[in-house]
PDB file of N, CA and C in Angstrom:
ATOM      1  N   UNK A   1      24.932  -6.021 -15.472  1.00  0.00           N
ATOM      2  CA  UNK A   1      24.923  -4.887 -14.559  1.00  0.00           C
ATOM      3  C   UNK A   1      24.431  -5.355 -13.188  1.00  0.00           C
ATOM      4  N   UNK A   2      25.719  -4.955 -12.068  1.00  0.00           N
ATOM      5  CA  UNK A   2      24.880  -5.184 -10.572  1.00  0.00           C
ATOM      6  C   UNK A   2      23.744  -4.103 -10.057  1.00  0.00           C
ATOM      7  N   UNK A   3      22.635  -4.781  -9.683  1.00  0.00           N
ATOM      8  CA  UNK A   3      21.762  -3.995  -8.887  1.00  0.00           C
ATOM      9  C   UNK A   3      21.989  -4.316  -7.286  1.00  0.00           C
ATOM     10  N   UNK A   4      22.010  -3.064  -6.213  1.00  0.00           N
ATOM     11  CA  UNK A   4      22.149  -2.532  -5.593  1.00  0.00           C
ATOM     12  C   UNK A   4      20.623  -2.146  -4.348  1.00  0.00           C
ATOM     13  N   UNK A   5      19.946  -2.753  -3.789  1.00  0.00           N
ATOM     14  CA  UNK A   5      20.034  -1.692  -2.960  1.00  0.00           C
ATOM     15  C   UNK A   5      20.617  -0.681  -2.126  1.00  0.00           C
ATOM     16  N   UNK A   6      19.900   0.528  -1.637  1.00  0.00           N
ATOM     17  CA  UNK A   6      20.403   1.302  -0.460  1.00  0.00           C
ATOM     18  C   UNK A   6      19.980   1.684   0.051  1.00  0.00           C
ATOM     19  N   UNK A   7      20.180   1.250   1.473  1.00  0.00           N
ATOM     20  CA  UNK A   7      19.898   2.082   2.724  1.00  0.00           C
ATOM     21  C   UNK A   7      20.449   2.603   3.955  1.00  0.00           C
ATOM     22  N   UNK A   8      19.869   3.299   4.825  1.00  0.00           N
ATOM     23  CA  UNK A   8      20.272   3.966   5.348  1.00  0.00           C
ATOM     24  C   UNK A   8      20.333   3.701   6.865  1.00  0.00           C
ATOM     25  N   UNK A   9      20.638   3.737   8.002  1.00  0.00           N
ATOM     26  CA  UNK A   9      20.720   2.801   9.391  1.00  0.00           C
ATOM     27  C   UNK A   9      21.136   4.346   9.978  1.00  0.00           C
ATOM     28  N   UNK A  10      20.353   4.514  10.724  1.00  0.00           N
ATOM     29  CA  UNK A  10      20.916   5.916  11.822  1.00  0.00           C
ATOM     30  C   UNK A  10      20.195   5.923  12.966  1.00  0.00           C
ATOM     31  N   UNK A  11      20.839   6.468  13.810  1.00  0.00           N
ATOM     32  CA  UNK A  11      20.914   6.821  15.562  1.00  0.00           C
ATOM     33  C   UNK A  11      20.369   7.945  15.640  1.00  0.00           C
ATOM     34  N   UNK A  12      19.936   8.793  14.640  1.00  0.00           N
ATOM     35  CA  UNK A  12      19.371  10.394  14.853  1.00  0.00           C
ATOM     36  C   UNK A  12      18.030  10.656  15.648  1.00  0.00           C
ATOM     37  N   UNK A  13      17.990  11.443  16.155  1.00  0.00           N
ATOM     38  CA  UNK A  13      16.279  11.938  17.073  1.00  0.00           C
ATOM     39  C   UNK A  13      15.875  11.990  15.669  1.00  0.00           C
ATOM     40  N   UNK A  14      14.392  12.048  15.747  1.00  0.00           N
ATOM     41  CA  UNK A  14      12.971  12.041  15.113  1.00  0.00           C
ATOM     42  C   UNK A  14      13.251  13.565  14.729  1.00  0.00           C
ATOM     43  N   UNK A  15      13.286  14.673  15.311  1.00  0.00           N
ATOM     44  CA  UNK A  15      13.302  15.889  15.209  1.00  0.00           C
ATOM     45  C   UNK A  15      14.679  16.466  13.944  1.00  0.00           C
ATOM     46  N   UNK A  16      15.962  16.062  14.379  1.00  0.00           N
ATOM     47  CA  UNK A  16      16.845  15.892  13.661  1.00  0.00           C
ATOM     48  C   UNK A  16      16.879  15.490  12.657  1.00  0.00           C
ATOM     49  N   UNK A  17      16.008  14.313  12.439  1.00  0.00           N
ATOM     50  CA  UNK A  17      16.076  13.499  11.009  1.00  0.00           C
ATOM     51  C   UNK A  17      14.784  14.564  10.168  1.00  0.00           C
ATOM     52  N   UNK A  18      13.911  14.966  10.524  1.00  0.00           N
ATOM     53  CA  UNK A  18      12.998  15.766  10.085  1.00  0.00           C
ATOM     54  C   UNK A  18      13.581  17.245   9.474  1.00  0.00           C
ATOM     55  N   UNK A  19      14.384  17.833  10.517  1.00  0.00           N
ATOM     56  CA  UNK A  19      15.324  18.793   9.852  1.00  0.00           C
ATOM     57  C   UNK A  19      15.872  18.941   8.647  1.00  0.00           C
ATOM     58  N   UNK A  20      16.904  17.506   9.211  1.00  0.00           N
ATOM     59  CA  UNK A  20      18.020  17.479   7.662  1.00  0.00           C
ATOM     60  C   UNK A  20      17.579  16.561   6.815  1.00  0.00           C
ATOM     61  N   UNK A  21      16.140  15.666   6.755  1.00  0.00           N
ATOM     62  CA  UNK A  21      15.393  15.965   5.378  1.00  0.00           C
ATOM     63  C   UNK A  21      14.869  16.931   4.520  1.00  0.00           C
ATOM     64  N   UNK A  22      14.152  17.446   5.531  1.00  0.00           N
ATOM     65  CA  UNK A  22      13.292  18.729   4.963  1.00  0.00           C
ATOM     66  C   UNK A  22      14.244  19.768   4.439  1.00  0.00           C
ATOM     67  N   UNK A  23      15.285  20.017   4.687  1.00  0.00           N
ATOM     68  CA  UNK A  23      16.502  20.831   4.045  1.00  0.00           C
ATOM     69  C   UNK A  23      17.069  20.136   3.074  1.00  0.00           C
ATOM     70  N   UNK A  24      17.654  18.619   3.059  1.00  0.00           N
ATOM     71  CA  UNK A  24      18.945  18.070   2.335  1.00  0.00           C
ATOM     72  C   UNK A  24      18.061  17.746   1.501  1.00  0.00           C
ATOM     73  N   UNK A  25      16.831  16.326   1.758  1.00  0.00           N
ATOM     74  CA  UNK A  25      16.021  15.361   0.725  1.00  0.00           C
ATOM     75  C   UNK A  25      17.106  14.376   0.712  1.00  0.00           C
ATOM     76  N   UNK A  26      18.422  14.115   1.741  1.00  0.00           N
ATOM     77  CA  UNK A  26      18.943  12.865   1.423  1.00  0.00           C
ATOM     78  C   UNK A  26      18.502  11.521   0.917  1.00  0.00           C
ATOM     79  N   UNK A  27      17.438  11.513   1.790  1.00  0.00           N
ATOM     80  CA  UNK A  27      16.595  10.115   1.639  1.00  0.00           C
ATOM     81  C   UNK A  27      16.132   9.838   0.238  1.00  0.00           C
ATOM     82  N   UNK A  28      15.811  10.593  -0.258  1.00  0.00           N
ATOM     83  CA  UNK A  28      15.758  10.088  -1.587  1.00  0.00           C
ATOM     84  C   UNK A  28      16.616   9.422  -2.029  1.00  0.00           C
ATOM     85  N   UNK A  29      17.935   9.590  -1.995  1.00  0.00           N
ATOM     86  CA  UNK A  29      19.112   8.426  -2.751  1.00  0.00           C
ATOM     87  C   UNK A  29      18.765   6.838  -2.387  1.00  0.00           C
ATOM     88  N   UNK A  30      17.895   6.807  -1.071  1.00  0.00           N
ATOM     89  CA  UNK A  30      18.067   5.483  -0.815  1.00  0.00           C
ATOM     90  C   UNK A  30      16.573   4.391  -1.147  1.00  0.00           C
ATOM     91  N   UNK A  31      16.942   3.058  -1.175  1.00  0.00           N
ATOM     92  CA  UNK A  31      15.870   2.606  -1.047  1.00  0.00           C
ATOM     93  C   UNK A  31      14.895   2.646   0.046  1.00  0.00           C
ATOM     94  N   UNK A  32      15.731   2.474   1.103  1.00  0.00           N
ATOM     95  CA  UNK A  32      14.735   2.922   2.469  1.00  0.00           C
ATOM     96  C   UNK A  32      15.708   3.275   3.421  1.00  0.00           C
ATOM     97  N   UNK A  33      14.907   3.865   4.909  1.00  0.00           N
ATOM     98  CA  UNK A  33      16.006   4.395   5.951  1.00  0.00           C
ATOM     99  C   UNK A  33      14.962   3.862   6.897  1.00  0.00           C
ATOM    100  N   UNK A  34      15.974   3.854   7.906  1.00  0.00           N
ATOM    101  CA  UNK A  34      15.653   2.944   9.412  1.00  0.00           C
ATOM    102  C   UNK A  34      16.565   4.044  10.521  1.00  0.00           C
ATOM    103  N   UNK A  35      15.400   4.493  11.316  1.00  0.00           N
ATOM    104  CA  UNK A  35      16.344   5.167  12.436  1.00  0.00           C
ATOM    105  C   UNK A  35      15.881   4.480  13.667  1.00  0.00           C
ATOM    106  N   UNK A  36      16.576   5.219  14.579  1.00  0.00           N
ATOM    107  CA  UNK A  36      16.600   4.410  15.851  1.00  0.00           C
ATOM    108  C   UNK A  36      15.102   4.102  16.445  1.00  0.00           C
ATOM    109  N   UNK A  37      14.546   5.471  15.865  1.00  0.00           N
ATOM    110  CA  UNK A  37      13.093   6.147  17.218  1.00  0.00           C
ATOM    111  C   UNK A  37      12.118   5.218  16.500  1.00  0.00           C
ATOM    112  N   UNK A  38      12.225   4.358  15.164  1.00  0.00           N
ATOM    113  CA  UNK A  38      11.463   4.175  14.429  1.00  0.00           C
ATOM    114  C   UNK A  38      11.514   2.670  14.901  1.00  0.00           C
ATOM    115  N   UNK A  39      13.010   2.301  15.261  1.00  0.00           N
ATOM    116  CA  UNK A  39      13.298   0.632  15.395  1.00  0.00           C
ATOM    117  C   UNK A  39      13.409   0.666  16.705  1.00  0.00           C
ATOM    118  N   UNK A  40      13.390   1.802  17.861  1.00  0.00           N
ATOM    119  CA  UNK A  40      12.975   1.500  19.188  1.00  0.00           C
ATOM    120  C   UNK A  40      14.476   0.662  19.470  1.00  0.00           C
ATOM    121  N   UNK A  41      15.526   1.537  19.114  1.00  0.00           N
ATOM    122  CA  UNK A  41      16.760   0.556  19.337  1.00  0.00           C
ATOM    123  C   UNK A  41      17.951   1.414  18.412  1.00  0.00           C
ATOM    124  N   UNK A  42      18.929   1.297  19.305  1.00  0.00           N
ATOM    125  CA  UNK A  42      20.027   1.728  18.263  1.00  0.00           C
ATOM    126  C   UNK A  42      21.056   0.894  17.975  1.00  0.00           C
ATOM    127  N   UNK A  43      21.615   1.139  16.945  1.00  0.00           N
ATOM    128  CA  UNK A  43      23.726   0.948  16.745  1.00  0.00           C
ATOM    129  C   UNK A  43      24.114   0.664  17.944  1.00  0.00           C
ATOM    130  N   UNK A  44      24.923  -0.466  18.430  1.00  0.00           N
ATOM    131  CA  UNK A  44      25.230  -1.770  17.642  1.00  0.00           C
ATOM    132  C   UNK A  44      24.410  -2.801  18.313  1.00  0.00           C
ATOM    133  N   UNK A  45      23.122  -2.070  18.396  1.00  0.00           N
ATOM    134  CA  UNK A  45      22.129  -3.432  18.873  1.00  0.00           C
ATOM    135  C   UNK A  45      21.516  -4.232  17.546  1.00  0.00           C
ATOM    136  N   UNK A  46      21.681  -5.252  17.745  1.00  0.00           N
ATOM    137  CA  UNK A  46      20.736  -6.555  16.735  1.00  0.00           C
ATOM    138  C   UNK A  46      19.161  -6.112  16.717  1.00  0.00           C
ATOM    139  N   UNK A  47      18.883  -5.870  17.576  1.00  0.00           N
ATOM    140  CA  UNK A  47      17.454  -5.201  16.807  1.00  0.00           C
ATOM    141  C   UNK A  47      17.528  -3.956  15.865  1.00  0.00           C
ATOM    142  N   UNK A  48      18.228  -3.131  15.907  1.00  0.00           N
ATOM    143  CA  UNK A  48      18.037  -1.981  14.997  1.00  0.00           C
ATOM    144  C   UNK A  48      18.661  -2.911  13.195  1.00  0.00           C
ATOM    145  N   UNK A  49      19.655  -3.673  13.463  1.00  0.00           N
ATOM    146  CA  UNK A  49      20.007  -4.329  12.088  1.00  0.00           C
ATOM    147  C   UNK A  49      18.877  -4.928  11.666  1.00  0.00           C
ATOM    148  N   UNK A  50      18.135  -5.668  12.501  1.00  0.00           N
ATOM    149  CA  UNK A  50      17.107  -6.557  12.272  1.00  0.00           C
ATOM    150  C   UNK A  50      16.015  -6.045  11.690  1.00  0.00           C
ATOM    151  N   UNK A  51      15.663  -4.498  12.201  1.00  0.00           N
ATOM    152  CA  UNK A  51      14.915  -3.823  11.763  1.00  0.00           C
ATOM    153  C   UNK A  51      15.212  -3.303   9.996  1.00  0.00           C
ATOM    154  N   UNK A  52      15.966  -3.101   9.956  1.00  0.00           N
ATOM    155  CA  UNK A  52      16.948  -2.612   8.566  1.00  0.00           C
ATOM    156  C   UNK A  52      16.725  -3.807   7.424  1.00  0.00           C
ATOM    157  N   UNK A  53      17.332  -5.012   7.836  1.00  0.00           N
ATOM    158  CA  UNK A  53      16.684  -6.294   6.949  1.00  0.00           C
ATOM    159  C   UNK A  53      15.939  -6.816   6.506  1.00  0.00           C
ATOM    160  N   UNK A  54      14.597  -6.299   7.515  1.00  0.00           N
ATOM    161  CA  UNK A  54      13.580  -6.669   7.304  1.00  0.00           C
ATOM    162  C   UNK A  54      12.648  -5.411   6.609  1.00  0.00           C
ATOM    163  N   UNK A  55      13.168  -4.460   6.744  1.00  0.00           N
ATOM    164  CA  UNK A  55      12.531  -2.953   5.618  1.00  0.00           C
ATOM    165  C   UNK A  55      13.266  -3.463   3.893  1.00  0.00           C
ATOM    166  N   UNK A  56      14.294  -3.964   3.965  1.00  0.00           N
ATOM    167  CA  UNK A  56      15.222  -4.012   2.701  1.00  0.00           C
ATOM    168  C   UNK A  56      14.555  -5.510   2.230  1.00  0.00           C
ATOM    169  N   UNK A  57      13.634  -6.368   2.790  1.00  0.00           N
ATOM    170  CA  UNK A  57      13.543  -7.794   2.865  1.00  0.00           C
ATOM    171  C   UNK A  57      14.952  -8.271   1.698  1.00  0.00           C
ATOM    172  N   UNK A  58      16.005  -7.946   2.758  1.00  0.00           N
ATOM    173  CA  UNK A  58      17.343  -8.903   2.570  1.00  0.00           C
ATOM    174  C   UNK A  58      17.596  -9.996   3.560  1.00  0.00           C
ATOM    175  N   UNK A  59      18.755 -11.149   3.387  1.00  0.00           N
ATOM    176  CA  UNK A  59      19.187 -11.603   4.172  1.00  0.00           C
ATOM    177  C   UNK A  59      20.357 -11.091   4.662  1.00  0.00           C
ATOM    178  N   UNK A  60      21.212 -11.303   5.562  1.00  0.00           N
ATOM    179  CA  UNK A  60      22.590 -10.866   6.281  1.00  0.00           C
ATOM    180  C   UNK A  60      23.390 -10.903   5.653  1.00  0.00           C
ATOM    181  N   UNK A  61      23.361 -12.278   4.931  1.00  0.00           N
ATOM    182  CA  UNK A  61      24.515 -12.519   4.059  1.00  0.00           C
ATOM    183  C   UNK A  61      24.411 -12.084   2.414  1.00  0.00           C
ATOM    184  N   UNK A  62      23.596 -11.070   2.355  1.00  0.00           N
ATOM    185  CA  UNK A  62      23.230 -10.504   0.728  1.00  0.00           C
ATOM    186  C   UNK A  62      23.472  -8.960   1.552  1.00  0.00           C
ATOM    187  N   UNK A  63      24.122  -8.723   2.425  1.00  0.00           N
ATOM    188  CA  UNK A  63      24.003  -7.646   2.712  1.00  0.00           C
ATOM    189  C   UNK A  63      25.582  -6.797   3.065  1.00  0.00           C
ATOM    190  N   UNK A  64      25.761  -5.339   2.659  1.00  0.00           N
ATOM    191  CA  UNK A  64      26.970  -4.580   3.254  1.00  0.00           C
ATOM    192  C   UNK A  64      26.690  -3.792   4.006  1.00  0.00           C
ATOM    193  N   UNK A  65      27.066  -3.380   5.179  1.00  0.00           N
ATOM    194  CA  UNK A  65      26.911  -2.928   6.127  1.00  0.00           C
ATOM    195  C   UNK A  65      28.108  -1.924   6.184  1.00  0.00           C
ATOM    196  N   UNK A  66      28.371  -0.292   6.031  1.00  0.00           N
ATOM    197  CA  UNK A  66      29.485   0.354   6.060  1.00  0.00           C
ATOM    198  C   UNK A  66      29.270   1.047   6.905  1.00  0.00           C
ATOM    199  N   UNK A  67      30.348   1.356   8.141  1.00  0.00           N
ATOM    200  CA  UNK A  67      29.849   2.355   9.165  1.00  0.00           C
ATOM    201  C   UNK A  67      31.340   2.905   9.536  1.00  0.00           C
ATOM    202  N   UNK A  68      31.439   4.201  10.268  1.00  0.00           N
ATOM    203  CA  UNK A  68      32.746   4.582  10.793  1.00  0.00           C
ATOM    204  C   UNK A  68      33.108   4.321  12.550  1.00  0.00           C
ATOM    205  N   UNK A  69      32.317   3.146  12.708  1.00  0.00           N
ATOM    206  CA  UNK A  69      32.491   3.030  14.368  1.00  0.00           C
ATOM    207  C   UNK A  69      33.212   1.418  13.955  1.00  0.00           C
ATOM    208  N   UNK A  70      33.556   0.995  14.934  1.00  0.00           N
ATOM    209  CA  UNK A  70      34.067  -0.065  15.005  1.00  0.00           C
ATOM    210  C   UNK A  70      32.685  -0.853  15.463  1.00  0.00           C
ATOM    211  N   UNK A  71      32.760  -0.608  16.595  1.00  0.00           N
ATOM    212  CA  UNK A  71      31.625  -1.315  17.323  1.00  0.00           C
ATOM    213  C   UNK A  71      30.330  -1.705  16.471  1.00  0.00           C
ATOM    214  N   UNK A  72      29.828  -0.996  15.574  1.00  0.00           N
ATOM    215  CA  UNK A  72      29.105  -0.997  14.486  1.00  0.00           C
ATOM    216  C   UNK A  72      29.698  -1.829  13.692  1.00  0.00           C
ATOM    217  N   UNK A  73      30.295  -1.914  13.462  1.00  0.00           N
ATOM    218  CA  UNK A  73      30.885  -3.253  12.323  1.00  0.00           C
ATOM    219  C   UNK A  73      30.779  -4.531  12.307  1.00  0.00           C
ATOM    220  N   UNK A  74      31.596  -4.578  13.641  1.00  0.00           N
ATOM    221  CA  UNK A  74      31.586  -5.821  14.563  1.00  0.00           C
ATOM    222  C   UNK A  74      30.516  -6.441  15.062  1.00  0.00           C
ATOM    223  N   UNK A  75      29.136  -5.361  15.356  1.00  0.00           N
ATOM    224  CA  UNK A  75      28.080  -5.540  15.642  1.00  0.00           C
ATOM    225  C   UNK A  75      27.024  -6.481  14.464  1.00  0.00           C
ATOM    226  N   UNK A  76      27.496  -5.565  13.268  1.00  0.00           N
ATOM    227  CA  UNK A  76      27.118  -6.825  11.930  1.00  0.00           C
ATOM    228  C   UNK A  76      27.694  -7.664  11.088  1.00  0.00           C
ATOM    229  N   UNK A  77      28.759  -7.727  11.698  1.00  0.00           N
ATOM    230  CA  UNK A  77      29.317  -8.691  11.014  1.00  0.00           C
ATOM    231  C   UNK A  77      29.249 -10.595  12.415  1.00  0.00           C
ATOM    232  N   UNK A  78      29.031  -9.623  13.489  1.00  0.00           N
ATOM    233  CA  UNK A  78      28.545 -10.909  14.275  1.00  0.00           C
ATOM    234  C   UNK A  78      26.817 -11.113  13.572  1.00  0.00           C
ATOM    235  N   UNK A  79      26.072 -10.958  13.214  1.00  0.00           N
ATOM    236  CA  UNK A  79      24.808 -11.521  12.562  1.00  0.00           C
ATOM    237  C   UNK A  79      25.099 -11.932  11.122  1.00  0.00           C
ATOM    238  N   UNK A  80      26.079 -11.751  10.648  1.00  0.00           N
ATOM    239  CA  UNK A  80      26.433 -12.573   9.613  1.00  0.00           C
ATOM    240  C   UNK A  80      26.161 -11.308   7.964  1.00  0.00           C
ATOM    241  N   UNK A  81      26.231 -10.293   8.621  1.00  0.00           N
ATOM    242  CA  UNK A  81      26.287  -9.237   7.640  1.00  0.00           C
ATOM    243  C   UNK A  81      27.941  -9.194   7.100  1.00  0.00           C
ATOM    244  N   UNK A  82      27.697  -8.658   5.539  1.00  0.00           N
ATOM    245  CA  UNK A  82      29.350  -8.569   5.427  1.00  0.00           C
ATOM    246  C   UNK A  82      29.483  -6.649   6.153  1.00  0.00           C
ATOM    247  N   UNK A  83      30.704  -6.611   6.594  1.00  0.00           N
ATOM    248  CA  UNK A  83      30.882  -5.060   6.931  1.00  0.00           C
ATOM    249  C   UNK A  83      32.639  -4.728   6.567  1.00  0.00           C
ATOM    250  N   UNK A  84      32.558  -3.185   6.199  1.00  0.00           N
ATOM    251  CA  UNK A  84      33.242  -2.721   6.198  1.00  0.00           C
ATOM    252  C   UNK A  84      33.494  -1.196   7.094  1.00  0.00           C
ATOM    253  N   UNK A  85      34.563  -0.904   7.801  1.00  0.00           N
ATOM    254  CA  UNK A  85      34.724   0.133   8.276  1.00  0.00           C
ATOM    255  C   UNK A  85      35.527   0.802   7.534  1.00  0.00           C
ATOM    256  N   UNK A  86      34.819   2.274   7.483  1.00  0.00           N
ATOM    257  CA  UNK A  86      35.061   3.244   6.507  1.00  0.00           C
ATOM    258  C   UNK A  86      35.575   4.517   7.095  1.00  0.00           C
ATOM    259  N   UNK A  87      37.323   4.379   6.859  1.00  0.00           N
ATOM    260  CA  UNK A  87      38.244   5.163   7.135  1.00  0.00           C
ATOM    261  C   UNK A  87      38.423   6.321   6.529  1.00  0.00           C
ATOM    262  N   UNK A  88      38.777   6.599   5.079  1.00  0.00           N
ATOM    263  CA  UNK A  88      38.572   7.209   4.048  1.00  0.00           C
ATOM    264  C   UNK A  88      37.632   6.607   2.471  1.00  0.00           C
ATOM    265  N   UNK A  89      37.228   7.760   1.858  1.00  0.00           N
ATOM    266  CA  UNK A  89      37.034   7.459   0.443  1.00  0.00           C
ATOM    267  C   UNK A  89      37.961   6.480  -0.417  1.00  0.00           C
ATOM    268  N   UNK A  90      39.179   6.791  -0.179  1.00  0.00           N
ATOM    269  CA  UNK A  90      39.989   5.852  -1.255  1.00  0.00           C
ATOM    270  C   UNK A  90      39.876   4.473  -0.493  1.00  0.00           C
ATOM    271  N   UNK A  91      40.302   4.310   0.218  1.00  0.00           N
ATOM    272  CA  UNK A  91      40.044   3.031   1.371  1.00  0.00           C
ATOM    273  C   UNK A  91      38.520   2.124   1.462  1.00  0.00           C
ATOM    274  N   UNK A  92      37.832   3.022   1.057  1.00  0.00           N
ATOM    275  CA  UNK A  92      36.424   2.343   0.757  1.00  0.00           C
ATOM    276  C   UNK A  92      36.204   1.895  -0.619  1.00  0.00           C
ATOM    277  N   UNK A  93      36.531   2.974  -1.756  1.00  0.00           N
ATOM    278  CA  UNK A  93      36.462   2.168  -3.051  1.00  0.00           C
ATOM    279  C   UNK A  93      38.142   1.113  -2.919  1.00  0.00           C
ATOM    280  N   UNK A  94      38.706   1.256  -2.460  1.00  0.00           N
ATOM    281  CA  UNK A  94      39.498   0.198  -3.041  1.00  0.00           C
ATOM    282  C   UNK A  94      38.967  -1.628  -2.522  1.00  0.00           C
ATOM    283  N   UNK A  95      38.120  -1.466  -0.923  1.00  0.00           N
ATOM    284  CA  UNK A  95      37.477  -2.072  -0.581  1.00  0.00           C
ATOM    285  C   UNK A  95      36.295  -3.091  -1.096  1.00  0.00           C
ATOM    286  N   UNK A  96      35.586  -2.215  -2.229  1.00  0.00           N
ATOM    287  CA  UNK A  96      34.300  -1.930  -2.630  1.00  0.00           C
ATOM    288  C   UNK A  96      34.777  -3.256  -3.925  1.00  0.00           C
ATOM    289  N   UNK A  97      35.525  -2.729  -4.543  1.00  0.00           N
ATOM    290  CA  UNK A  97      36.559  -3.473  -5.646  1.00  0.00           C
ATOM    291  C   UNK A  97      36.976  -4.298  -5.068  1.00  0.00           C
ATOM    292  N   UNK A  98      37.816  -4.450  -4.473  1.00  0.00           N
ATOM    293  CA  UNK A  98      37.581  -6.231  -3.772  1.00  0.00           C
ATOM    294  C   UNK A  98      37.027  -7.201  -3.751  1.00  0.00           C
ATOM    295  N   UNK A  99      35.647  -6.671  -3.688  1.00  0.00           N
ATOM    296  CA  UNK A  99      34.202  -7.123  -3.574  1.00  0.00           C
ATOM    297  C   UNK A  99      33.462  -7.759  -4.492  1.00  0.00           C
ATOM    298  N   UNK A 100      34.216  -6.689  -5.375  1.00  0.00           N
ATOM    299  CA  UNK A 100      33.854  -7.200  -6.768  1.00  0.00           C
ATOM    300  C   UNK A 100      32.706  -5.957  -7.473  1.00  0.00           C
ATOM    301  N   UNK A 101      32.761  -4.766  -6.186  1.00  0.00           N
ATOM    302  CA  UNK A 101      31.552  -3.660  -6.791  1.00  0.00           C
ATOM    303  C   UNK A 101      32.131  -2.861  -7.696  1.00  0.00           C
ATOM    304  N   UNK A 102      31.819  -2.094  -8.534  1.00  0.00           N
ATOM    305  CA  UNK A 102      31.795  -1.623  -9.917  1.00  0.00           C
ATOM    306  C   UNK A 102      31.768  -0.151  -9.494  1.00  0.00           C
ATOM    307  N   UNK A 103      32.791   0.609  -9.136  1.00  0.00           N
ATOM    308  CA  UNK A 103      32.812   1.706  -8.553  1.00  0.00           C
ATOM    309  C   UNK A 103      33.544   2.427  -9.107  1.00  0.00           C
TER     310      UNK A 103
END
């Protein structure tokens, strides 16, 4: 069986992210979350990834990076993250499977 972390990488205000926790509890699904106000940096800067890697203590290359911007992609896959841009659901698991993930 593959184990998985997950986390979470977002651009949201402090206020915003407080909201749609305190309503959703998304964060719970993940292993950890990294926002901008927290990493003093956003998407598609190398410090906000950097920040993210080092909460997950992963390396780049043990890592997937899925986002719906381009620029975001490109942004980690230049530090040596693997990335995928995520068009649709079917397009992502068929992706995912590629990979070799168990989806």
């Amino acid at each position: 069986m593959q184990h998985y972390q997950l986390g979470l990488l977002s651009n949201h205000t402090k206020e915003w992210v407080e909201y749609c926790e305190g309503r959703f509890h998304y964060e719970e699904l993940f292993n950890c979350v990294a926002y901008s106000y927290d990493a003093q940096s956003t998407k598609p800067s190398d410090k906000i990834f950097k920040f993210l890697l080092k909460k997950l203590k992963a390396k780049p290359e043990e890592t997937l990076f899925i986002d719906d911007y381009e620029k975001n992609v490109l942004a980690a896959k230049k530090l040596g993250l693997h990335a995928i841009k995520f068009t649709s659901p079917h397009q992502l698991i068929a992706q995912l499977r590629e990979l070799g993930v168990n989806v």
